[in-house]
C-alpha atoms as a PDB file:
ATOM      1  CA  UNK A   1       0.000   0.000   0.000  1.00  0.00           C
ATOM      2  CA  UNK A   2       1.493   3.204  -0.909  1.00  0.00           C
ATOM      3  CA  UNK A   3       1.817   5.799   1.726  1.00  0.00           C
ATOM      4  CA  UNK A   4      -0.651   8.388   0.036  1.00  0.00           C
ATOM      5  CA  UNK A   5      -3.346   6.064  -0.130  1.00  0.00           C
ATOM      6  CA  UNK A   6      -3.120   6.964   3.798  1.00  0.00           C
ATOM      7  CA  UNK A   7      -5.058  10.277   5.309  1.00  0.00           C
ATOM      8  CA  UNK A   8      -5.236  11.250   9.158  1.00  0.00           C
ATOM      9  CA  UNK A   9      -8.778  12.192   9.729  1.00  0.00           C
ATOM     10  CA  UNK A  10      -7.221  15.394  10.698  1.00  0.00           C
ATOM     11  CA  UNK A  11      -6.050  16.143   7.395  1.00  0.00           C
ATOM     12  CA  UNK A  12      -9.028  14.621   5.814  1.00  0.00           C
ATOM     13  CA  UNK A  13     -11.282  17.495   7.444  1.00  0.00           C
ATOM     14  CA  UNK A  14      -8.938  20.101   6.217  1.00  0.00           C
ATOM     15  CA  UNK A  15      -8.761  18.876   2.990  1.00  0.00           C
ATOM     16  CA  UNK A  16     -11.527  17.291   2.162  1.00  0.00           C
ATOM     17  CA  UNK A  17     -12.531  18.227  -1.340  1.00  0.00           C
ATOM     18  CA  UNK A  18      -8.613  17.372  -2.717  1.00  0.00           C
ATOM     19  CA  UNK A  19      -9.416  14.242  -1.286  1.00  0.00           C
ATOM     20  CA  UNK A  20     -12.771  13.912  -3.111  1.00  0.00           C
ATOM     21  CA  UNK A  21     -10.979  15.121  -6.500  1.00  0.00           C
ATOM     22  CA  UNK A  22      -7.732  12.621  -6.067  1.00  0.00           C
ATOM     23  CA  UNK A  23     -10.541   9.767  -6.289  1.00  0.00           C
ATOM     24  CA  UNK A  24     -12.938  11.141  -8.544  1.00  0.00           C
ATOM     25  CA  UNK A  25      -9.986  12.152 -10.903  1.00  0.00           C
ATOM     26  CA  UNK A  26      -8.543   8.223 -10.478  1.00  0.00           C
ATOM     27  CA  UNK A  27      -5.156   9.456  -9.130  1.00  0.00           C
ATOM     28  CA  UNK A  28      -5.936   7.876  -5.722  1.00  0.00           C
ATOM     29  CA  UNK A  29      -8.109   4.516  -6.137  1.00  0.00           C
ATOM     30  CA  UNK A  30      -8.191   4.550  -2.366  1.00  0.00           C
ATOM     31  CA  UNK A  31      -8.445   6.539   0.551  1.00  0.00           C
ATOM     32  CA  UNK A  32      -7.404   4.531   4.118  1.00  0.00           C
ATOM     33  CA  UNK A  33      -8.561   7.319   6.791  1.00  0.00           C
ATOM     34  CA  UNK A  34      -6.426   6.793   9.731  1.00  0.00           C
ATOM     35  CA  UNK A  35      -7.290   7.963  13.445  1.00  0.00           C
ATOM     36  CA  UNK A  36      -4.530   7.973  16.378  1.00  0.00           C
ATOM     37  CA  UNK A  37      -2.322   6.196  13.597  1.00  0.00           C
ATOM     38  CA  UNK A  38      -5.104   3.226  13.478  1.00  0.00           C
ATOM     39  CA  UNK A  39      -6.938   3.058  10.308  1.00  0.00           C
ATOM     40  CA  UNK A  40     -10.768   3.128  10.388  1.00  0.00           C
ATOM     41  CA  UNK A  41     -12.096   4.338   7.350  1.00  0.00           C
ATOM     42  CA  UNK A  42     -11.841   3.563   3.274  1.00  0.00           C
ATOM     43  CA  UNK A  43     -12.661   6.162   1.235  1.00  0.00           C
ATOM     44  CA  UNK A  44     -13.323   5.292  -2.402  1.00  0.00           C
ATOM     45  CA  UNK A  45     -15.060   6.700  -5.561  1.00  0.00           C
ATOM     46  CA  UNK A  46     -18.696   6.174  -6.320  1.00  0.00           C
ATOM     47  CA  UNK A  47     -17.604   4.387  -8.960  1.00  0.00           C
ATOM     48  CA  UNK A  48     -14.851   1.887  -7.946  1.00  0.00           C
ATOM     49  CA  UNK A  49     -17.580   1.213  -4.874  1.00  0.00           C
ATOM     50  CA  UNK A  50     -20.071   0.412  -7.838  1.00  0.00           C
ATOM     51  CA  UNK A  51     -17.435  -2.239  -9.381  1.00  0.00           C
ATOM     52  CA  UNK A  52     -16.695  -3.762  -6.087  1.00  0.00           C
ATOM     53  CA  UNK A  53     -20.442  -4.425  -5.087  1.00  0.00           C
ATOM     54  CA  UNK A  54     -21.036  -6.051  -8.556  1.00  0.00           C
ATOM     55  CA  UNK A  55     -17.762  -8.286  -8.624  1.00  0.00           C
ATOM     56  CA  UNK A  56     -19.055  -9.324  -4.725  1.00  0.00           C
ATOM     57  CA  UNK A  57     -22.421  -9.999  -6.575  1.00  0.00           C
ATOM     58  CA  UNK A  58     -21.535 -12.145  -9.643  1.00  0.00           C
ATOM     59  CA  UNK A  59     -18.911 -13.801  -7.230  1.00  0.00           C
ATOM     60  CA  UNK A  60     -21.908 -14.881  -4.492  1.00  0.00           C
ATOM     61  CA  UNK A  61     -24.110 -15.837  -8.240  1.00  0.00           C
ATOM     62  CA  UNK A  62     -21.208 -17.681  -8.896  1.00  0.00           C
ATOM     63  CA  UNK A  63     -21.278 -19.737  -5.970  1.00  0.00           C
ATOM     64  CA  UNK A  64     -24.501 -20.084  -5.674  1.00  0.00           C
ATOM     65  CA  UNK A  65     -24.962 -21.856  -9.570  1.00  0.00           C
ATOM     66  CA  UNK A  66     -21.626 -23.790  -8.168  1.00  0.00           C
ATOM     67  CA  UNK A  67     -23.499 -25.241  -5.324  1.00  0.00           C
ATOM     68  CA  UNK A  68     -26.702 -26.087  -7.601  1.00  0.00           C
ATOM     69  CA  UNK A  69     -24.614 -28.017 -10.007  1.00  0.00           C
ATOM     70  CA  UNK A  70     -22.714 -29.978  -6.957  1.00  0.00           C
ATOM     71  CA  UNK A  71     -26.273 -30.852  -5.410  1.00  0.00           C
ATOM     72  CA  UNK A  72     -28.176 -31.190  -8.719  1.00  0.00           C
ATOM     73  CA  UNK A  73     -30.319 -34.021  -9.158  1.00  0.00           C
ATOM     74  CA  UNK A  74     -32.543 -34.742 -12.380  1.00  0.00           C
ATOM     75  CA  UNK A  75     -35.149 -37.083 -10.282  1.00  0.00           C
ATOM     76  CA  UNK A  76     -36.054 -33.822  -8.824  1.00  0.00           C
ATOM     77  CA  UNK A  77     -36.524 -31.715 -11.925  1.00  0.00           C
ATOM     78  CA  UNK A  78     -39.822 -31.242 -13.640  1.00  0.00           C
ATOM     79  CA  UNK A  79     -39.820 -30.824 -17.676  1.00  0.00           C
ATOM     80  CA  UNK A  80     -40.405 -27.065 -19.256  1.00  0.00           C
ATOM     81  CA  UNK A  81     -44.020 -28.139 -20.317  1.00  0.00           C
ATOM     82  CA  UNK A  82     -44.794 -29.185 -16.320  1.00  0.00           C
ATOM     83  CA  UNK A  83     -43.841 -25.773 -15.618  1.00  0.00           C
ATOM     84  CA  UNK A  84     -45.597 -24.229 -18.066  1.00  0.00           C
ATOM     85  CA  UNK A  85     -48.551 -26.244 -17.411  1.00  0.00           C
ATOM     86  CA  UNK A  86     -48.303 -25.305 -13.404  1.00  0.00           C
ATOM     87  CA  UNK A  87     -47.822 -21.840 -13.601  1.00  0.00           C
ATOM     88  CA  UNK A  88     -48.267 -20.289 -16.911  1.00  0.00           C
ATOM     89  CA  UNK A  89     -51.332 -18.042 -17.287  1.00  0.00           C
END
């Protein structure tokens, strides 16, 4: 981790909107907000945030169809025209 993907809160409330501009501008990816030398916060674009929560998403989809295939069983299936039949109005 490079050392100005660090901010003290301190300087975080003093400069606040260079922060906002490093990530929005994609110079910083990352902000790690650090308080008594401890860090506490991440501050990130709108944007990377976006990417993460969708990569999270497809990965959990991706486990999910994963676990169906491991546990599938065709004696429990029904046919496309069952299901039509059942619930098609």
């Amino acid at each position: 981790m490079q050392i100005k993907n660090y901010l003290s809160s301190t300087q975080l409330s003093k400069k606040t909107a260079a922060a906002i501009n490093s990530l929005e501008t994609g110079e910083t990816d990352k902000l790690i907000i650090l308080k008594n030398n401890s860090p506490k916060a991440i501050l990130m674009s709108f944007e990377s945030y976006e990417a993460m929560e969708e990569e999270i998403e497809d990965l959990r989809l991706t486990a999910l169809a994963l676990s169906r295939i491991q546990n599938f069983n065709p004696e429990e299936t029904i046919s496309h025209k069952e299901m039509m039949d059942k619930y098609a109005k």
